[in-house]
Every structure is written in structure tokens, then in C-alpha cells.
N, C-alpha and C. Protein backbone atom coordinates (compact mmCIF):
# COMPACT_ATOMS: atom_id res chain seq x y z
N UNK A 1 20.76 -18.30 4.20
CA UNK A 1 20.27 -17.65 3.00
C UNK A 1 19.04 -16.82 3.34
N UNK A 2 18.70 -15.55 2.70
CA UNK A 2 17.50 -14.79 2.95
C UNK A 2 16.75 -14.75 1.56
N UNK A 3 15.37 -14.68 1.68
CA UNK A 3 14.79 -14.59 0.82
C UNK A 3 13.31 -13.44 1.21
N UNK A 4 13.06 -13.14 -0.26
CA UNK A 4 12.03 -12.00 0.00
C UNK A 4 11.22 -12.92 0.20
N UNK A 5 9.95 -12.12 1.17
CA UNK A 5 8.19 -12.82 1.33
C UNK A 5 7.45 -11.58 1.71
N UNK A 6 6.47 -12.11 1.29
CA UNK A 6 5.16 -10.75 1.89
C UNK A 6 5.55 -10.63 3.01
N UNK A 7 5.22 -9.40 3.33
CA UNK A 7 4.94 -9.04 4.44
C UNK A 7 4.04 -8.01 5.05
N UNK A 8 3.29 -7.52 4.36
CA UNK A 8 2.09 -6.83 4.72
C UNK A 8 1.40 -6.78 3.45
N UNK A 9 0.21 -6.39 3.41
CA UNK A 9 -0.49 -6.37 1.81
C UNK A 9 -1.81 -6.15 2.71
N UNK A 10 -2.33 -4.43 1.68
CA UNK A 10 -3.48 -3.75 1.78
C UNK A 10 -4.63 -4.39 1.20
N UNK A 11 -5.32 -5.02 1.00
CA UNK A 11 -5.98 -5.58 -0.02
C UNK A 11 -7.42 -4.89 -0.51
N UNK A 12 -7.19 -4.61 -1.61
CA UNK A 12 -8.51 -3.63 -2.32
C UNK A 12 -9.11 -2.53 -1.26
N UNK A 13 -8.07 -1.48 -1.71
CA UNK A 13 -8.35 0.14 -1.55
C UNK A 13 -8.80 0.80 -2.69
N UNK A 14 -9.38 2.31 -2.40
CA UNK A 14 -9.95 2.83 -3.21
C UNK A 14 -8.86 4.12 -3.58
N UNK A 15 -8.56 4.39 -4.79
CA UNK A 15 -7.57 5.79 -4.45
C UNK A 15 -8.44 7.49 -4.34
N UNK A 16 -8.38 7.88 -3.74
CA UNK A 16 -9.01 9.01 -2.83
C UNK A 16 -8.65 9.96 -4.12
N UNK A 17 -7.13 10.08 -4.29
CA UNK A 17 -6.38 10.92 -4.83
C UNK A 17 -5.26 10.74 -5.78
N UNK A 18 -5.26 11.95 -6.26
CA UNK A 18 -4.00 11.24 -7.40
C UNK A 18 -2.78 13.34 -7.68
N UNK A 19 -2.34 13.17 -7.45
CA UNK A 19 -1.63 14.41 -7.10
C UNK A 19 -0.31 14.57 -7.83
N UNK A 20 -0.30 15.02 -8.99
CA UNK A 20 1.03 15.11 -10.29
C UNK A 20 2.16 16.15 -9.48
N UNK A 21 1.60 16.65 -8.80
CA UNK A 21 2.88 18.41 -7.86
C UNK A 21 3.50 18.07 -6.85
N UNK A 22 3.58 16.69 -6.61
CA UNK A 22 3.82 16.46 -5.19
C UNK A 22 5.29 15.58 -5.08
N UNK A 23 5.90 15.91 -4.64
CA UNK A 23 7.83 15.04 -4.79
C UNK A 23 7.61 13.66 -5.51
N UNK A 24 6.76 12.96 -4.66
CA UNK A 24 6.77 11.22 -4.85
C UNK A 24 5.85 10.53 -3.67
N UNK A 25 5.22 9.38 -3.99
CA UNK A 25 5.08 8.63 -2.81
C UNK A 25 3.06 7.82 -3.22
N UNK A 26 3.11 7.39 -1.73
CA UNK A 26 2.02 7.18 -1.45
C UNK A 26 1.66 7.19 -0.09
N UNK A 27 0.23 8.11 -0.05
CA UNK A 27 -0.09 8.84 1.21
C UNK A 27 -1.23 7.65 1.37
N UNK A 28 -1.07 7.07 2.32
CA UNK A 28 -1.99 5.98 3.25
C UNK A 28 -2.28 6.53 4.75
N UNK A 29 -3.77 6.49 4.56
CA UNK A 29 -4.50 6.61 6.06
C UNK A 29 -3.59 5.80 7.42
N UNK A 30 -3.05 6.47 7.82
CA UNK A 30 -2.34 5.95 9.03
C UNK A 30 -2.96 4.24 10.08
N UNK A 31 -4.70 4.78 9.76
CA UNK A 31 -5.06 3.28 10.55
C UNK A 31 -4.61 2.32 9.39
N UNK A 32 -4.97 2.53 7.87
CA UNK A 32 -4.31 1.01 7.59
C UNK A 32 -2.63 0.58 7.50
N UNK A 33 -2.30 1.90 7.77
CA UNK A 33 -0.88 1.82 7.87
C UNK A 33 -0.54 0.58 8.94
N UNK A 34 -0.49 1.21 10.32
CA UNK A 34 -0.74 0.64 11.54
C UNK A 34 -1.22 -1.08 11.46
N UNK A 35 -2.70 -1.01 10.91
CA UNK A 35 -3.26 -2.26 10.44
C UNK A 35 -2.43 -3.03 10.07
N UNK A 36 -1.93 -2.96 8.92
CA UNK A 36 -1.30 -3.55 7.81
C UNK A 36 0.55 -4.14 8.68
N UNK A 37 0.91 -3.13 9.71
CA UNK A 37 2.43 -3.04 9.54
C UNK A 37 3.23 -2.40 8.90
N UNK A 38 3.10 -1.65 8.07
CA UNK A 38 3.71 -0.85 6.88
C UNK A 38 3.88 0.86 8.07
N UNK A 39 5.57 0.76 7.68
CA UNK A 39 5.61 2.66 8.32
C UNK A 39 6.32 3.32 7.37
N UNK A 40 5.93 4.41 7.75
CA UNK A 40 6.19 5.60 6.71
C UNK A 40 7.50 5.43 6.22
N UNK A 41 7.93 6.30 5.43
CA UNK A 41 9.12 5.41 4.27
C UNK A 41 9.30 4.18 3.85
N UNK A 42 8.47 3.12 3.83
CA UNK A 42 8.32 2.10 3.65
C UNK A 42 8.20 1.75 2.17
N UNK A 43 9.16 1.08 1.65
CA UNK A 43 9.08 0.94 -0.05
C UNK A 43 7.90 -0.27 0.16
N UNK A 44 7.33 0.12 -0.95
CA UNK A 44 5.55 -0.92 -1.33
C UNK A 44 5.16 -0.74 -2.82
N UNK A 45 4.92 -2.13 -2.99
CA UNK A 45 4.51 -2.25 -4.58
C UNK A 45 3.02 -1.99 -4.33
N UNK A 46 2.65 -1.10 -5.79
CA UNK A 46 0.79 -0.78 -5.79
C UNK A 46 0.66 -1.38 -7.13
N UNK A 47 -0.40 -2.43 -7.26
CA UNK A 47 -1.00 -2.95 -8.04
C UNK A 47 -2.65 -2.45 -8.44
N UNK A 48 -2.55 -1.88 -9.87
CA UNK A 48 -3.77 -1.28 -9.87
C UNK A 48 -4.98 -2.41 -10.80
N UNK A 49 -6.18 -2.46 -10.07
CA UNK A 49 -6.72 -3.92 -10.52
C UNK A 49 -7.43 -3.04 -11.83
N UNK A 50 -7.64 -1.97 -12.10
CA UNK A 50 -8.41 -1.33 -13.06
C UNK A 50 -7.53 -1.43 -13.86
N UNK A 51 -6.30 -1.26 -14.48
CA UNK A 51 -5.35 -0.93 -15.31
C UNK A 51 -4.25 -1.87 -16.09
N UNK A 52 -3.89 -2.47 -14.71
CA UNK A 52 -2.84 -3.14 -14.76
C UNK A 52 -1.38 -3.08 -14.52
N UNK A 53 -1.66 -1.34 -13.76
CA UNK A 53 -0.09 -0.90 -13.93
C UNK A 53 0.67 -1.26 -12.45
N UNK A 54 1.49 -1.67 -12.29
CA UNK A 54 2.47 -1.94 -11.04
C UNK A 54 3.39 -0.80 -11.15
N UNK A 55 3.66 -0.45 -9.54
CA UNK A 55 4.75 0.27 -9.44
C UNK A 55 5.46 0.26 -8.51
N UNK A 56 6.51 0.45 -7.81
CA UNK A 56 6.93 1.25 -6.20
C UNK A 56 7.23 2.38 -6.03
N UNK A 57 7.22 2.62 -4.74
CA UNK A 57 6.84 4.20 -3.89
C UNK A 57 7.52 3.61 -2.92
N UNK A 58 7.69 4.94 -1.86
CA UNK A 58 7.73 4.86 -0.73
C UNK A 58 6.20 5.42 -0.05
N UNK A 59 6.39 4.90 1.17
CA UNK A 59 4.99 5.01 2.17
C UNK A 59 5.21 6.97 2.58
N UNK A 60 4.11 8.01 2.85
CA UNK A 60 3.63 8.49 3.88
C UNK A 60 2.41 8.42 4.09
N UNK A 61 2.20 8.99 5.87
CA UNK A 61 1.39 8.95 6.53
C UNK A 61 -0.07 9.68 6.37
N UNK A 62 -0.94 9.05 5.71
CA UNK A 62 -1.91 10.04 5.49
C UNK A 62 -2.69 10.46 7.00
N UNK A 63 -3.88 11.08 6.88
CA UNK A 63 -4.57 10.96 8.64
C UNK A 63 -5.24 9.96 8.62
N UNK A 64 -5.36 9.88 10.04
CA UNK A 64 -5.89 9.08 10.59
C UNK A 64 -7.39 9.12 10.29
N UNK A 65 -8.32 7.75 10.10
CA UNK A 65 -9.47 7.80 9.91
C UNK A 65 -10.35 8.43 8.63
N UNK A 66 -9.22 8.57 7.73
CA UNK A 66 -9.51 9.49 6.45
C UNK A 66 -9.52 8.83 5.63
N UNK A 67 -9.40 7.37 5.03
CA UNK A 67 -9.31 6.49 4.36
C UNK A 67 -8.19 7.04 3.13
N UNK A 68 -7.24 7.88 2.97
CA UNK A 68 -6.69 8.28 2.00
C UNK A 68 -5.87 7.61 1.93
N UNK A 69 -6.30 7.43 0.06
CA UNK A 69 -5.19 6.69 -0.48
C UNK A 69 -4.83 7.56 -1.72
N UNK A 70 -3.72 8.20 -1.60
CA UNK A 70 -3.39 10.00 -2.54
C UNK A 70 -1.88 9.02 -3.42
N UNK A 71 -1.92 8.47 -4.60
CA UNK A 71 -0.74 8.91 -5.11
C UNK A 71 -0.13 10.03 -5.69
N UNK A 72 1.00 10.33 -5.45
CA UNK A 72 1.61 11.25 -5.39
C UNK A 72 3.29 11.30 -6.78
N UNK A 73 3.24 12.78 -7.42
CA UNK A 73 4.18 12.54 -8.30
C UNK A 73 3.89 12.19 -9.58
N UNK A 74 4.82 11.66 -10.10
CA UNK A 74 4.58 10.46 -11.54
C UNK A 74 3.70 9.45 -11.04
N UNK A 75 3.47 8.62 -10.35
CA UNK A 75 2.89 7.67 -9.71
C UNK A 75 1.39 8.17 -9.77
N UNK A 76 0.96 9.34 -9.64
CA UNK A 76 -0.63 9.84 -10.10
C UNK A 76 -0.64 9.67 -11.57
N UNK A 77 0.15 9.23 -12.49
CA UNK A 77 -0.51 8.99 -14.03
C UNK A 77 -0.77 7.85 -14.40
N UNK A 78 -0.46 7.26 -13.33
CA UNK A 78 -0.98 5.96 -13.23
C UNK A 78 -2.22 4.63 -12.95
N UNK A 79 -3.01 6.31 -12.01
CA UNK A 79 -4.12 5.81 -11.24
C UNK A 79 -5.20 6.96 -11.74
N UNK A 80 -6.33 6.34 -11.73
CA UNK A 80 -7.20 7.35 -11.50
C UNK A 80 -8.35 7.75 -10.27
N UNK A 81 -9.00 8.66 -9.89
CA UNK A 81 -9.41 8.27 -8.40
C UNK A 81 -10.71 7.33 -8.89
N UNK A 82 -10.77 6.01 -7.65
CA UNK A 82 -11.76 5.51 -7.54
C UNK A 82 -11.17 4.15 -7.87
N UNK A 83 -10.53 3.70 -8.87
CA UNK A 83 -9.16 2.29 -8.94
C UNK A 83 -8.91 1.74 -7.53
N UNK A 84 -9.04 0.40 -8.24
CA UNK A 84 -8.64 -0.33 -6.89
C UNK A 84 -7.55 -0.90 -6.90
N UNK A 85 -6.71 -0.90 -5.83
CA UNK A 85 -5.45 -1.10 -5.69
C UNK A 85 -5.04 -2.55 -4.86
N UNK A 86 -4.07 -2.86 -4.66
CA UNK A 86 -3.21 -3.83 -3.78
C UNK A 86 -1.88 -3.32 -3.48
N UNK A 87 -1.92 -3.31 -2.21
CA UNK A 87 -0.58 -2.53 -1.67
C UNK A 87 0.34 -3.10 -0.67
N UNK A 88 1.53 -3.86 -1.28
CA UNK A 88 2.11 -4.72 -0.84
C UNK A 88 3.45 -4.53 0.04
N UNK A 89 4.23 -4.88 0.84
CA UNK A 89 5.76 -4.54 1.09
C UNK A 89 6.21 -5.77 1.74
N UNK A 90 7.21 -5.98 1.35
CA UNK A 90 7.93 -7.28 1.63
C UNK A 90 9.05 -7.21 2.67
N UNK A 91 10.19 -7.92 2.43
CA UNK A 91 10.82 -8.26 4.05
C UNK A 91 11.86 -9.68 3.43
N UNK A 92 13.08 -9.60 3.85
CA UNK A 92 14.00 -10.44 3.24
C UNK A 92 14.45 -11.23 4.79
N UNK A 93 14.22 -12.34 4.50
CA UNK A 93 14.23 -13.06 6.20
C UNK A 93 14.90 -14.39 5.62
N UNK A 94 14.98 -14.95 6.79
CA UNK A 94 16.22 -16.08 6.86
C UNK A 94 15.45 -16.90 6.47
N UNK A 95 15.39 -18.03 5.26
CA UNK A 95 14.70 -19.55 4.86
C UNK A 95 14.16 -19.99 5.79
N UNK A 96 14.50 -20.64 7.31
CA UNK A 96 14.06 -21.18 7.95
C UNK A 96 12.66 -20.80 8.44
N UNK A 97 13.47 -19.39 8.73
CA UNK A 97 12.10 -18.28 9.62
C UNK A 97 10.88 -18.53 8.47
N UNK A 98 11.18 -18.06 7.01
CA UNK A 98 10.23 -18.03 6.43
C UNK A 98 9.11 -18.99 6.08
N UNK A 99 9.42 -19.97 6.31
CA UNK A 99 8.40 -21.39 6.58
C UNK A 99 7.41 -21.19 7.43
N UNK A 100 7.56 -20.39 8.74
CA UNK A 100 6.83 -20.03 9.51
C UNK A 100 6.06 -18.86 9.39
N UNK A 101 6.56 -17.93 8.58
CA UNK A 101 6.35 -16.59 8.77
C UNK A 101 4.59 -16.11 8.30
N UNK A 102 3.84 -15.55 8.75
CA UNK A 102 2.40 -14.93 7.96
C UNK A 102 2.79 -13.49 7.82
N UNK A 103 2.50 -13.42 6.76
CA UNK A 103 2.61 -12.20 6.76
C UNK A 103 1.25 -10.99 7.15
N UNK A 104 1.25 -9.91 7.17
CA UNK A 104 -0.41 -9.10 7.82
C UNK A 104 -1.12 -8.86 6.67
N UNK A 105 -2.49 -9.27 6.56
CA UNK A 105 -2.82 -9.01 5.31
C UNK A 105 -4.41 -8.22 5.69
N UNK A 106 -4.42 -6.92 5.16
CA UNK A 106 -6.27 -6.65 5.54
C UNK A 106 -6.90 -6.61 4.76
N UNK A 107 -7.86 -6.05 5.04
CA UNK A 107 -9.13 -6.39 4.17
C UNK A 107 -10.34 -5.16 4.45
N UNK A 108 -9.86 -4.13 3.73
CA UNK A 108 -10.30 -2.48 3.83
C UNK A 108 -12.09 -2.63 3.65
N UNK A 109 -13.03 -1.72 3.61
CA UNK A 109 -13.72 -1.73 2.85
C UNK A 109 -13.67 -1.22 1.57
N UNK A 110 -13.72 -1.55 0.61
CA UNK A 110 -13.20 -0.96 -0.87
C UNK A 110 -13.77 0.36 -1.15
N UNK A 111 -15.25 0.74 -0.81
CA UNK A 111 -15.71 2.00 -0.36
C UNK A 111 -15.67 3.13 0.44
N UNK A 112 -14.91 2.54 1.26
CA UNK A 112 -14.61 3.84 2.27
C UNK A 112 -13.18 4.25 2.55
N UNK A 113 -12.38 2.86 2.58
CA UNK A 113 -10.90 2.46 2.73
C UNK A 113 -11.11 1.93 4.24
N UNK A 114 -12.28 2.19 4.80
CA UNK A 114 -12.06 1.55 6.35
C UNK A 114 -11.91 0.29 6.45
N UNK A 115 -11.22 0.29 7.80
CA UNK A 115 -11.14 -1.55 8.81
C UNK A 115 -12.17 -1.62 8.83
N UNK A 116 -13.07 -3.27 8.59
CA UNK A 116 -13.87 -3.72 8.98
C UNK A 116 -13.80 -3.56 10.04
């Protein structure tokens, strides 16, 4: 049997950006990408702690060292810049495995979006 579990989670980002013209998505700074485990096209739930609104996206790659966190699309009427977020993506794994499993979890600075 497989079951979903975390498997990566951004924990309290800042959103940089919020962009209504843009196809869809969410543009993440590549280091917490990396950090986190999460790659580009990567479906991820964003939890906004200001609001309350949940959603999913898919992942792109913002730059490197830029702390951007840009939603993109419909998904910008959701956020406003400066909201703090939780940015999650999961992983459907075998019961057993999952007993064992940790998932990657960081821990940004909420001000800058940087790795400690």
C-alpha cells in the first residue's frame, strides 16, 4: 500500500512577488529549492499564514541567492507581498518505508528568504 507524507516543506517565507500576467506557478529562489528537495515542476501546496488561503502550483526556478518567492497567475490574488507562507510537497511511498521516512524541512529567514 502507498501513502502520501511530507516530503519537503519551506517553512516561513516571505513573498517577494505576486505577478497576475504570468501562465501559473511559483517562482522559488533555487537555493531553497535545492535546500528543501523540491525541483522545478514540482506540484506544492502554499499555505498563507496572513490569510488563510491554501493552494497548489507547480514549482519554477527562481535565481539563485535572490530569496524570491513570486506567485504567479491566479495564485497572485491570493497573496500579498510580504505574507508569510509554508511551502509544502509530498511523495506517495510504500507504508513500511514511511515509518522511517523524514522528510527535508528548512527554516528560511522570514526576512530575507535566506538559509540560515
Amino acid at each position: 500500500m502507498l501513502i502520501e507524507v511530507l516530503k519537503s516543506k519551506i517553512h516561513r517565507v516571505s513573498v517577494t512577488e505576486a505577478n497576475l500576467n504570468y501562465i501559473g506557478s511559483i517562482a522559488i529562489d533555487q537555493d531553497l529549492m535545492d535546500a528543501a528537495n523540491i525541483i522545478e515542476n514540482e506540484k506544492v501546496q502554499v499555505l498563507n499564514l496572513n490569510n488563510g488561503e491554501r493552494l497548489e502550483t507547480y514549482v519554477i526556478k527562481g535565481e539563485s541567492g535572490s530569496g524570491q518567492i513570486c506567485l504567479n497567475g491566479a495564485a497572485a490574488r491570493k497573496v500579498l507581498v510580504g505574507d508569510i507562507l509554508l511551502i509544502m510537497s509530498y511523495a506517495l511511498i510504500d507504508m513500511e518505508e514511511a515509518r522511517s521516512f523524514k522528510p527535508v524541512i528548512i527554516f528560511p529567514d522570514t526576512k530575507t528568504n535566506k538559509l540560515i
